[in-house]
N, C-alpha and C. Protein backbone atom coordinates (compact mmCIF):
# COMPACT_ATOMS: atom_id res chain seq x y z
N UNK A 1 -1.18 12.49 22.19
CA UNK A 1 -0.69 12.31 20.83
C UNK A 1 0.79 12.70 20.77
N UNK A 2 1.58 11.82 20.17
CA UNK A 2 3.01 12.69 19.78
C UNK A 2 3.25 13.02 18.62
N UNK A 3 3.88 14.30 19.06
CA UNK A 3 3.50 15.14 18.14
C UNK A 3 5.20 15.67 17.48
N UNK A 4 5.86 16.02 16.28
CA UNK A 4 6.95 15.80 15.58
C UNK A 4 6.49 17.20 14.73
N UNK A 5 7.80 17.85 15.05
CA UNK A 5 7.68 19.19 14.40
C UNK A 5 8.29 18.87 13.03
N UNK A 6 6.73 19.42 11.92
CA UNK A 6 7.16 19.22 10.49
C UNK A 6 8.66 19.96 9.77
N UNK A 7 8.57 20.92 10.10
CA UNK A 7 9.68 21.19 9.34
C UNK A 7 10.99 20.79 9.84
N UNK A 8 11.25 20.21 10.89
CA UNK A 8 12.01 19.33 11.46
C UNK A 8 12.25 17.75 11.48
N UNK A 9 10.95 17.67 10.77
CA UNK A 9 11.13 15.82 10.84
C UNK A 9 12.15 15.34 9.75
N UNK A 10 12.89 13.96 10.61
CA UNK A 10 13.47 13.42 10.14
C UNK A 10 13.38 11.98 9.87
N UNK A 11 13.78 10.83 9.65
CA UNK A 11 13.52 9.63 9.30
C UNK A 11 14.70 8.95 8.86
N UNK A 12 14.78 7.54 9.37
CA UNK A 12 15.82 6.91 8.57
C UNK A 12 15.35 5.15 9.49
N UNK A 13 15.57 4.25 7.75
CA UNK A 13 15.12 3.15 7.47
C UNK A 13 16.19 2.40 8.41
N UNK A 14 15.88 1.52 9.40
CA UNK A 14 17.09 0.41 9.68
C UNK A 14 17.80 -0.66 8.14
N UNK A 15 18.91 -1.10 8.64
CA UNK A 15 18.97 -2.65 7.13
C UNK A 15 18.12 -2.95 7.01
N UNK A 16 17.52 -3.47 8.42
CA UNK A 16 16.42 -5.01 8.05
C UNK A 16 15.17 -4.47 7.65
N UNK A 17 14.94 -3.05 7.45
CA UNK A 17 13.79 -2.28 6.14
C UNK A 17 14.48 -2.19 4.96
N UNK A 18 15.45 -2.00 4.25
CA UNK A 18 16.23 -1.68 3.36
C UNK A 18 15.86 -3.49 2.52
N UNK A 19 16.77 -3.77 3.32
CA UNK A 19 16.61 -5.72 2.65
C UNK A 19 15.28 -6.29 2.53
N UNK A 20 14.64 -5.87 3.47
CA UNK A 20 12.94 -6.27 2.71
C UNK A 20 12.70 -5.57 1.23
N UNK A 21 12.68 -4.17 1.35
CA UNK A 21 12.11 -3.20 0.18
C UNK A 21 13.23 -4.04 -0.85
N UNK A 22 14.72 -4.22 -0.57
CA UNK A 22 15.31 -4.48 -1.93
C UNK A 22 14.90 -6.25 -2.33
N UNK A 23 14.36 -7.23 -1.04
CA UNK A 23 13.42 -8.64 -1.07
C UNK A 23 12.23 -8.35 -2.37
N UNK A 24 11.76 -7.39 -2.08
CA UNK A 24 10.33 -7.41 -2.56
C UNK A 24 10.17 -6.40 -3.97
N UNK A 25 11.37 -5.81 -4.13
CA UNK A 25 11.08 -5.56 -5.52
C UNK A 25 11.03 -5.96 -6.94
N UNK A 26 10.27 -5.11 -7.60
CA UNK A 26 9.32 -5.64 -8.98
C UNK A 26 10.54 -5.97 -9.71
N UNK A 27 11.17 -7.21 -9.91
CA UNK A 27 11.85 -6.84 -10.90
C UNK A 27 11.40 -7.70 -12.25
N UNK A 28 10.53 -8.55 -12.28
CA UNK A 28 10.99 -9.45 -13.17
C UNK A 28 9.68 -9.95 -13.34
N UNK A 29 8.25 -8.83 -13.45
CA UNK A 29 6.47 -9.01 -13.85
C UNK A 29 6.18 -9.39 -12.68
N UNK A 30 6.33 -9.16 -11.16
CA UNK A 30 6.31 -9.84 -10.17
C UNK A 30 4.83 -8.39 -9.59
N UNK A 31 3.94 -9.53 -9.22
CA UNK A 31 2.41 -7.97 -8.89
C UNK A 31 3.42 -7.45 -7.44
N UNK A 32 2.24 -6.34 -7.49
CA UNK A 32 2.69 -5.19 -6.22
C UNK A 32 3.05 -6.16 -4.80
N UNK A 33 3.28 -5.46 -4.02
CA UNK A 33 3.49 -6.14 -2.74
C UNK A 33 3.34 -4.81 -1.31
N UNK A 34 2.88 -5.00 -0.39
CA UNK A 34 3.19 -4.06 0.67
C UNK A 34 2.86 -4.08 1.69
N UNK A 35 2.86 -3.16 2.88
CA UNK A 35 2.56 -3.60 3.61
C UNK A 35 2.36 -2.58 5.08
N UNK A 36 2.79 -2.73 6.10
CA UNK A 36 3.55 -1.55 7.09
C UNK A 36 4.40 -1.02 7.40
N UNK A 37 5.04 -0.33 7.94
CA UNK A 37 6.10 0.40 8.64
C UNK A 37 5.93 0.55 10.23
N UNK A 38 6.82 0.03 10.90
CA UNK A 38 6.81 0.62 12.60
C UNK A 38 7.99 0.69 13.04
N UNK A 39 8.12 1.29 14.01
CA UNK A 39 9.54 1.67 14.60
C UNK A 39 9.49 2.71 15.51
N UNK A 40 10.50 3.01 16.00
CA UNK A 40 10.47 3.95 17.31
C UNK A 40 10.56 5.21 17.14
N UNK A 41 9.93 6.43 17.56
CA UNK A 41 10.50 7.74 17.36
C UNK A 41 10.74 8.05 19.04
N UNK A 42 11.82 9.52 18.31
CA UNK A 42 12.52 10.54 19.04
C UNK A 42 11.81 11.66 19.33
N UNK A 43 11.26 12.41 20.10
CA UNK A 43 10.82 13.33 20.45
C UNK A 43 11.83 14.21 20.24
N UNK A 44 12.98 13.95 20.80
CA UNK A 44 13.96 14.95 21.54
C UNK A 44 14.38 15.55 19.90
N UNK A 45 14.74 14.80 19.40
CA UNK A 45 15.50 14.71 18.38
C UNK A 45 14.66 14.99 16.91
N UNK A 46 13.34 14.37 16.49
CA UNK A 46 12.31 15.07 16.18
C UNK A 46 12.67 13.46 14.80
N UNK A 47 12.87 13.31 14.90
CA UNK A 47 13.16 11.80 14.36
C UNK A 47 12.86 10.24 14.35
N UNK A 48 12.40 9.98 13.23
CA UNK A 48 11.71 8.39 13.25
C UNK A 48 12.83 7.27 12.56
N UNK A 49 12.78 6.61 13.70
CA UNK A 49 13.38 5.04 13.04
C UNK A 49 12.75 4.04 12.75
N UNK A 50 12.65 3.63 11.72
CA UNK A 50 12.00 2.89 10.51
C UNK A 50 12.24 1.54 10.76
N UNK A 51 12.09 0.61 11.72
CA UNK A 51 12.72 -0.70 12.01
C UNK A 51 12.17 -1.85 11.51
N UNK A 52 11.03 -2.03 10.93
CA UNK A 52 10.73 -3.08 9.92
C UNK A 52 9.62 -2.80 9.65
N UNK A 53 9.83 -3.32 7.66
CA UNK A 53 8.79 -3.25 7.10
C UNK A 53 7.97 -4.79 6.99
N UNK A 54 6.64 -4.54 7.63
CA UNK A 54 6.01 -5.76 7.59
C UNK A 54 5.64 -6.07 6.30
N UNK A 55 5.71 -7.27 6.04
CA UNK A 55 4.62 -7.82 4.07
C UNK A 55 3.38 -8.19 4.82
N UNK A 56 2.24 -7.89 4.00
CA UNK A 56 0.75 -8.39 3.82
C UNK A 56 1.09 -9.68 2.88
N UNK A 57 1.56 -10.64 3.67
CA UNK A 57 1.27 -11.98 2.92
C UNK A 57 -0.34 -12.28 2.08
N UNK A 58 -1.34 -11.84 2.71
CA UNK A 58 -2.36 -11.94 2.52
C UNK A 58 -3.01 -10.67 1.81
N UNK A 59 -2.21 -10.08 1.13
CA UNK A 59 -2.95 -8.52 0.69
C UNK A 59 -3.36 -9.23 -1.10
N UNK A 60 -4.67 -8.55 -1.49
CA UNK A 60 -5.30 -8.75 -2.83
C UNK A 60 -4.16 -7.65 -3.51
N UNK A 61 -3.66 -8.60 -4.31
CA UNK A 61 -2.08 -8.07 -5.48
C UNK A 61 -2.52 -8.26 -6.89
N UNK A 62 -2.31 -7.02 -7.52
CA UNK A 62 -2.06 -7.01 -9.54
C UNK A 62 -0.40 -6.61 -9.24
N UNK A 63 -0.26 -6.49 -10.94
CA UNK A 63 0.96 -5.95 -11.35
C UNK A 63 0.63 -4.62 -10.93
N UNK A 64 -0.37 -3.83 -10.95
CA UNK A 64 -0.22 -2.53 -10.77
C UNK A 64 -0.81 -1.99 -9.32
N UNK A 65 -1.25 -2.98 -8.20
CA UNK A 65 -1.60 -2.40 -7.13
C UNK A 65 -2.18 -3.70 -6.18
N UNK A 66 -2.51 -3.26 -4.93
CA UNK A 66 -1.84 -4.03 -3.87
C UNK A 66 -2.94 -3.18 -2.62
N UNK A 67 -3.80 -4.24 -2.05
CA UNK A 67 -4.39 -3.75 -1.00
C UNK A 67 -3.89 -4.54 -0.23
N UNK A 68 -3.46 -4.47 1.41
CA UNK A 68 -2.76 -4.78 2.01
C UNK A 68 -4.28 -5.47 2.90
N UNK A 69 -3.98 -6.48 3.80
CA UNK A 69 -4.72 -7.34 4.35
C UNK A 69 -4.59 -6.10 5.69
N UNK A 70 -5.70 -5.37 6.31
CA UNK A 70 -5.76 -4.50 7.10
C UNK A 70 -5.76 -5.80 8.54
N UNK A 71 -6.42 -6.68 8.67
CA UNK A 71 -6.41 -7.34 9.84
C UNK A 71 -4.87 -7.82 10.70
N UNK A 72 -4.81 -8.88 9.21
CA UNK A 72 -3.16 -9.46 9.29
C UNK A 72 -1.95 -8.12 9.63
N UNK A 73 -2.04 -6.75 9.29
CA UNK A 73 -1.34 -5.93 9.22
C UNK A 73 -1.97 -5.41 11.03
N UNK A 74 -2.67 -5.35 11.51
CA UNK A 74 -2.96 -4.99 12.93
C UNK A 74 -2.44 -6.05 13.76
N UNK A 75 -2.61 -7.17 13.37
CA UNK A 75 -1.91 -8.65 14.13
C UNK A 75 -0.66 -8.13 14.19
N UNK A 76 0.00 -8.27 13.06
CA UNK A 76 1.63 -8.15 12.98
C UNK A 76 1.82 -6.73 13.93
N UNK A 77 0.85 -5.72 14.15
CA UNK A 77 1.67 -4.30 14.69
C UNK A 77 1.10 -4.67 16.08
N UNK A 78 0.57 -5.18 16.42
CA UNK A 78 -0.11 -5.76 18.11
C UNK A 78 1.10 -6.16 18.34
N UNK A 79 1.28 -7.41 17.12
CA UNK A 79 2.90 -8.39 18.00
C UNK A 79 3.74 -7.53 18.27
N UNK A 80 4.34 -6.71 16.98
CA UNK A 80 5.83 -6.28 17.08
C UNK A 80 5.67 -5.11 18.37
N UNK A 81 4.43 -4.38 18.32
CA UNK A 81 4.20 -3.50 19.89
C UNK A 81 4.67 -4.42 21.04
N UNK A 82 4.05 -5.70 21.12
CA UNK A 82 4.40 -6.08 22.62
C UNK A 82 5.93 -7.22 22.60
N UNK A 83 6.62 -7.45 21.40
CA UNK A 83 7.76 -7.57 21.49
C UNK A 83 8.34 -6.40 21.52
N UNK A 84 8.57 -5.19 21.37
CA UNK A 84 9.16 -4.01 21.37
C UNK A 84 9.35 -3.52 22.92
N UNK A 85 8.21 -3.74 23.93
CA UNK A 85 7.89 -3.38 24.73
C UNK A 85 7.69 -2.29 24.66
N UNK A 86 6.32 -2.04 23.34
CA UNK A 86 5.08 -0.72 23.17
C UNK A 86 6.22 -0.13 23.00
N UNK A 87 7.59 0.01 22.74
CA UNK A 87 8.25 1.26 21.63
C UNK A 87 8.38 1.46 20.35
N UNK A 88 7.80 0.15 19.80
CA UNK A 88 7.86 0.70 18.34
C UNK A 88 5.99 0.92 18.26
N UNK A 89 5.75 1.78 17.00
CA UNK A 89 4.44 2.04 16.50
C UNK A 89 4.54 1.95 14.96
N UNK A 90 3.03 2.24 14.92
CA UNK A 90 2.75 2.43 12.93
C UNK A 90 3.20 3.80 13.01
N UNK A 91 3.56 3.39 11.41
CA UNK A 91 4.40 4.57 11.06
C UNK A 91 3.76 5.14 9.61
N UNK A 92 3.16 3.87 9.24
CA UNK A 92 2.49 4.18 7.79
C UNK A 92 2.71 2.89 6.82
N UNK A 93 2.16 3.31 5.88
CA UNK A 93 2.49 2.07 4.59
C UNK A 93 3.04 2.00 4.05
N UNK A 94 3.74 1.05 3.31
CA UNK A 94 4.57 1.21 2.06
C UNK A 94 4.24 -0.08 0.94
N UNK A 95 4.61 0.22 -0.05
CA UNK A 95 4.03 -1.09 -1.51
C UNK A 95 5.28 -0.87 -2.78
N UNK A 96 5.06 -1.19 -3.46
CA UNK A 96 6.30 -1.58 -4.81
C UNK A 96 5.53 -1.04 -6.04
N UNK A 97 6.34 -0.73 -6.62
CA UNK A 97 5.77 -0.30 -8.06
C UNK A 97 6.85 -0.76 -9.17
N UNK A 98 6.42 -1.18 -10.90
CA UNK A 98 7.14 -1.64 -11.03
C UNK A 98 7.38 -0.73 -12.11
N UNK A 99 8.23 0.21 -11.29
CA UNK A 99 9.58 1.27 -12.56
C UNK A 99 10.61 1.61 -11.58
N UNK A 100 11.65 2.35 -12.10
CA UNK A 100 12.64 2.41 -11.01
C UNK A 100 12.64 3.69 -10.41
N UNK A 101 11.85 4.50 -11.19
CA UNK A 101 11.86 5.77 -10.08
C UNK A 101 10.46 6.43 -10.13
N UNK A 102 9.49 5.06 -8.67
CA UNK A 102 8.29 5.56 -8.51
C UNK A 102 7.86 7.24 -8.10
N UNK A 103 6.40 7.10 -9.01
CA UNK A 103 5.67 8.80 -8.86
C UNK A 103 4.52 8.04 -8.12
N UNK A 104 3.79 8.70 -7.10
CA UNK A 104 2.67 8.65 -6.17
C UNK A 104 1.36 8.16 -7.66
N UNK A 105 0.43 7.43 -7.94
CA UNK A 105 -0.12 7.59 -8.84
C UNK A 105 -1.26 8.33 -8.41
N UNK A 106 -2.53 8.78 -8.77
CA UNK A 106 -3.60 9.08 -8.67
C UNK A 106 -4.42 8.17 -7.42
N UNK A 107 -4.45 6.93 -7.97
CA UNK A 107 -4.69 5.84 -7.10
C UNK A 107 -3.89 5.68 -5.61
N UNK A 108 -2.77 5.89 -5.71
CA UNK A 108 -1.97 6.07 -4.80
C UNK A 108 -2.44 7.52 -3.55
N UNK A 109 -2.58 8.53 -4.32
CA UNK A 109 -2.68 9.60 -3.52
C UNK A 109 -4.18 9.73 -3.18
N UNK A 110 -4.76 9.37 -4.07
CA UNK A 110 -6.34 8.89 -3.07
C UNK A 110 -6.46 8.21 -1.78
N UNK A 111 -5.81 7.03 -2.04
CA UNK A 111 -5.33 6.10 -1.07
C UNK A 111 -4.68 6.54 0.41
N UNK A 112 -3.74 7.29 0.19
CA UNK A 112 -3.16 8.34 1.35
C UNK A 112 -4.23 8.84 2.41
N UNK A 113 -4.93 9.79 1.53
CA UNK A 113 -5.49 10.78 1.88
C UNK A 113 -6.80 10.15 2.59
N UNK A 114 -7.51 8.94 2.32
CA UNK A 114 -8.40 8.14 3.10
C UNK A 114 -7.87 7.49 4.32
N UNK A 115 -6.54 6.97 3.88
CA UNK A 115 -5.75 6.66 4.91
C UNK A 115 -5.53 7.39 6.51
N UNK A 116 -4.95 9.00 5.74
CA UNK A 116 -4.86 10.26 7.07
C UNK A 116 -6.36 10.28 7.22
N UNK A 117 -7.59 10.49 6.94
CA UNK A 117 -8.54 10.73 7.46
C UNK A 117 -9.28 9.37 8.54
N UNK A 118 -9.13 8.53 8.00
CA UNK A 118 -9.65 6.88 8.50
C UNK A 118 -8.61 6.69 9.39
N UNK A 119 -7.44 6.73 9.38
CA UNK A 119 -6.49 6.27 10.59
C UNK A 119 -6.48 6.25 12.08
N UNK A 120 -6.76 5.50 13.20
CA UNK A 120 -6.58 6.14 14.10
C UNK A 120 -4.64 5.81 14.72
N UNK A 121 -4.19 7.24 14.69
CA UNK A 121 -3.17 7.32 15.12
C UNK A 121 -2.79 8.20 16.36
N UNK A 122 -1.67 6.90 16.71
CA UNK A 122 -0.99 8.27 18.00
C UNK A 122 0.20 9.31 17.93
N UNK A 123 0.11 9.00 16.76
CA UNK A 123 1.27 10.39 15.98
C UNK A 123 0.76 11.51 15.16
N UNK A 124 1.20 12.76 14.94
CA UNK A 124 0.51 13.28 14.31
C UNK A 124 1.12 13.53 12.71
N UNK A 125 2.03 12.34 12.19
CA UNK A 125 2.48 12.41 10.95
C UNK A 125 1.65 10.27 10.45
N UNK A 126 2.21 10.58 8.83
CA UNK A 126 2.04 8.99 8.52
C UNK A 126 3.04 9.15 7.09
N UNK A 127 3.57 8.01 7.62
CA UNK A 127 4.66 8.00 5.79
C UNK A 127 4.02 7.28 5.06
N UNK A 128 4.31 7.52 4.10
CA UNK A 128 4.06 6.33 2.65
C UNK A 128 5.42 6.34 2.08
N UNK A 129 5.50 5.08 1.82
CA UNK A 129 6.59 4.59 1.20
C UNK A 129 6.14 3.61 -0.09
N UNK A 130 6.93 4.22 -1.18
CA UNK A 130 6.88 3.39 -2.70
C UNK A 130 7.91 2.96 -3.01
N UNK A 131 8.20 1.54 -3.41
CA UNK A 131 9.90 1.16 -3.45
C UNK A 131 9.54 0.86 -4.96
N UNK A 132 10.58 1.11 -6.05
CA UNK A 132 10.64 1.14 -6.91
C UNK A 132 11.82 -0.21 -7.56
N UNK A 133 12.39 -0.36 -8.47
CA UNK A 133 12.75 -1.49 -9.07
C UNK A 133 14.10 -1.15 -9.57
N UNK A 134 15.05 -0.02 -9.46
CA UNK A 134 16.09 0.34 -9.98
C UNK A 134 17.26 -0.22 -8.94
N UNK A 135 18.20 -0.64 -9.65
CA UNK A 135 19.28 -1.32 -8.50
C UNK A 135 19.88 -0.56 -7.12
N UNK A 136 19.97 0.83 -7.40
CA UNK A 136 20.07 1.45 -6.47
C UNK A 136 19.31 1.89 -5.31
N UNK A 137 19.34 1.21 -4.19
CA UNK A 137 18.03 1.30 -3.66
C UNK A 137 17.91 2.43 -3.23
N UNK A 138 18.71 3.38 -2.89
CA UNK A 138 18.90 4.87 -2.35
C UNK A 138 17.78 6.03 -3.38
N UNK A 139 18.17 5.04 -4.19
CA UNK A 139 17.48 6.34 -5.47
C UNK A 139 15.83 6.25 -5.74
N UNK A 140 15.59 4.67 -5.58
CA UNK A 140 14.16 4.29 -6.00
C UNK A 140 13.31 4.41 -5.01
N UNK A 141 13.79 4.99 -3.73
CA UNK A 141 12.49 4.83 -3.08
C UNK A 141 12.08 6.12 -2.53
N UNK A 142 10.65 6.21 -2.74
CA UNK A 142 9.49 7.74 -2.88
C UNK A 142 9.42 7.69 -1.26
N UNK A 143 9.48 8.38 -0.51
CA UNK A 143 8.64 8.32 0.67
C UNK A 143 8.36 10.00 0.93
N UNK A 144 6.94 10.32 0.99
CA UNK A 144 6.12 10.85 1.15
C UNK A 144 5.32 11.24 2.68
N UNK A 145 5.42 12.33 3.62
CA UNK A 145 4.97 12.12 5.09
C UNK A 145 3.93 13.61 4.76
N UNK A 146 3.03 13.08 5.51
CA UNK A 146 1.38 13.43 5.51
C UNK A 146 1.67 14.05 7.11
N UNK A 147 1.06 15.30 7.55
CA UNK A 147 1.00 15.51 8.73
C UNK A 147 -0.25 15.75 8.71
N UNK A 148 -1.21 15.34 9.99
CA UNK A 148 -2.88 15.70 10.47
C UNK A 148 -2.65 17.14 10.66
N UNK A 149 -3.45 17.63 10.28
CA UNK A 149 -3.98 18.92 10.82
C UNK A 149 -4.72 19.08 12.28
C-alpha cells in the first residue's frame, strides 16, 4: 500500500483538471456532473498530482446529484493506468454542485464514507472533490481527503 503522511499531504490539480472542473460547471440549471480523479503521487515529497479529471458520461444526473457510472469510471482508470505506464492511479471522486461556494451535503458525506469503506485502494488516502459555480475557480472548489485507518 502507499502510504502519504497525513499531516504532510499535499496536492495540486494539473490545467487539464482545472479546465474540465471550470467545462463542467453548474452555471446555467445544468444537473450535477462527475466523475474521477487519477494522477501520480510522490512518496518522497508526500504529494499528489491531480492529472485528469475523468466525466461519467454515463452517470444517473439531477440538478442536485449525480451517481457516477462505476463501470465506465474503472474502464477509463484501466486505460489511463496503461497509457500512463501504471503511474497514474485513483485518487478519488469529484461532482459539481450548483452554488459557488460548495458545503459537503449530508448526502455527500454519506457517500464518502461508503466510498472509504467499499473502496479497494492502493493508497491509504481518497479525495473528494466538489466544484462549485463561482467564476473564480480557486475559490469554488471543496476538496476534502479521507485517510483509512
Amino acid at each position: 500500500m502507499i502510504k502519504l503522511d497525513k499531516d504532510k499531504f499535499k496536492y495540486i490539480f494539473d490545467q487539464p483538471v482545472l479546465d474540465t472542473f471550470k467545462e463542467y460547471q453548474q452555471k446555467n440549471g445544468e444537473y450535477e456532473i462527475g466523475g474521477i480523479l487519477v494522477g501520480e503521487i510522490y512518496l518522497e515529497h508526500n504529494t499528489v498530482i491531480v492529472k485528469k479529471a475523468i466525466v461519467s458520461k454515463n452517470a444517473k444526473r439531477t440538478f442536485m446529484g449525480v451517481n457516477i457510472d462505476k463501470k465506465e469510471m474503472q474502464d477509463a482508470l484501466d486505460q489511463e493506468r496503461l497509457k500512463s505506464d501504471y503511474k497514474w492511479y485513483y485518487l478519488g471522486d469529484w461532482h459539481t454542485h450548483p452554488e459557488p461556494f460548495p458545503k459537503s451535503s449530508f448526502i455527500d458525506k454519506f457517500s464518502y464514507k461508503g466510498t472509504v469503506k467499499k473502496a479497494v485502494l492502493v493508497t491509504n488516502f481518497i479525495m473528494f472533490v466538489i466544484v462549485g459555480n463561482d467564476n473564480d475557480l480557486s475559490k469554488t472548489i471543496l476538496t476534502e481527503i479521507y485517510f483509512k485507518k
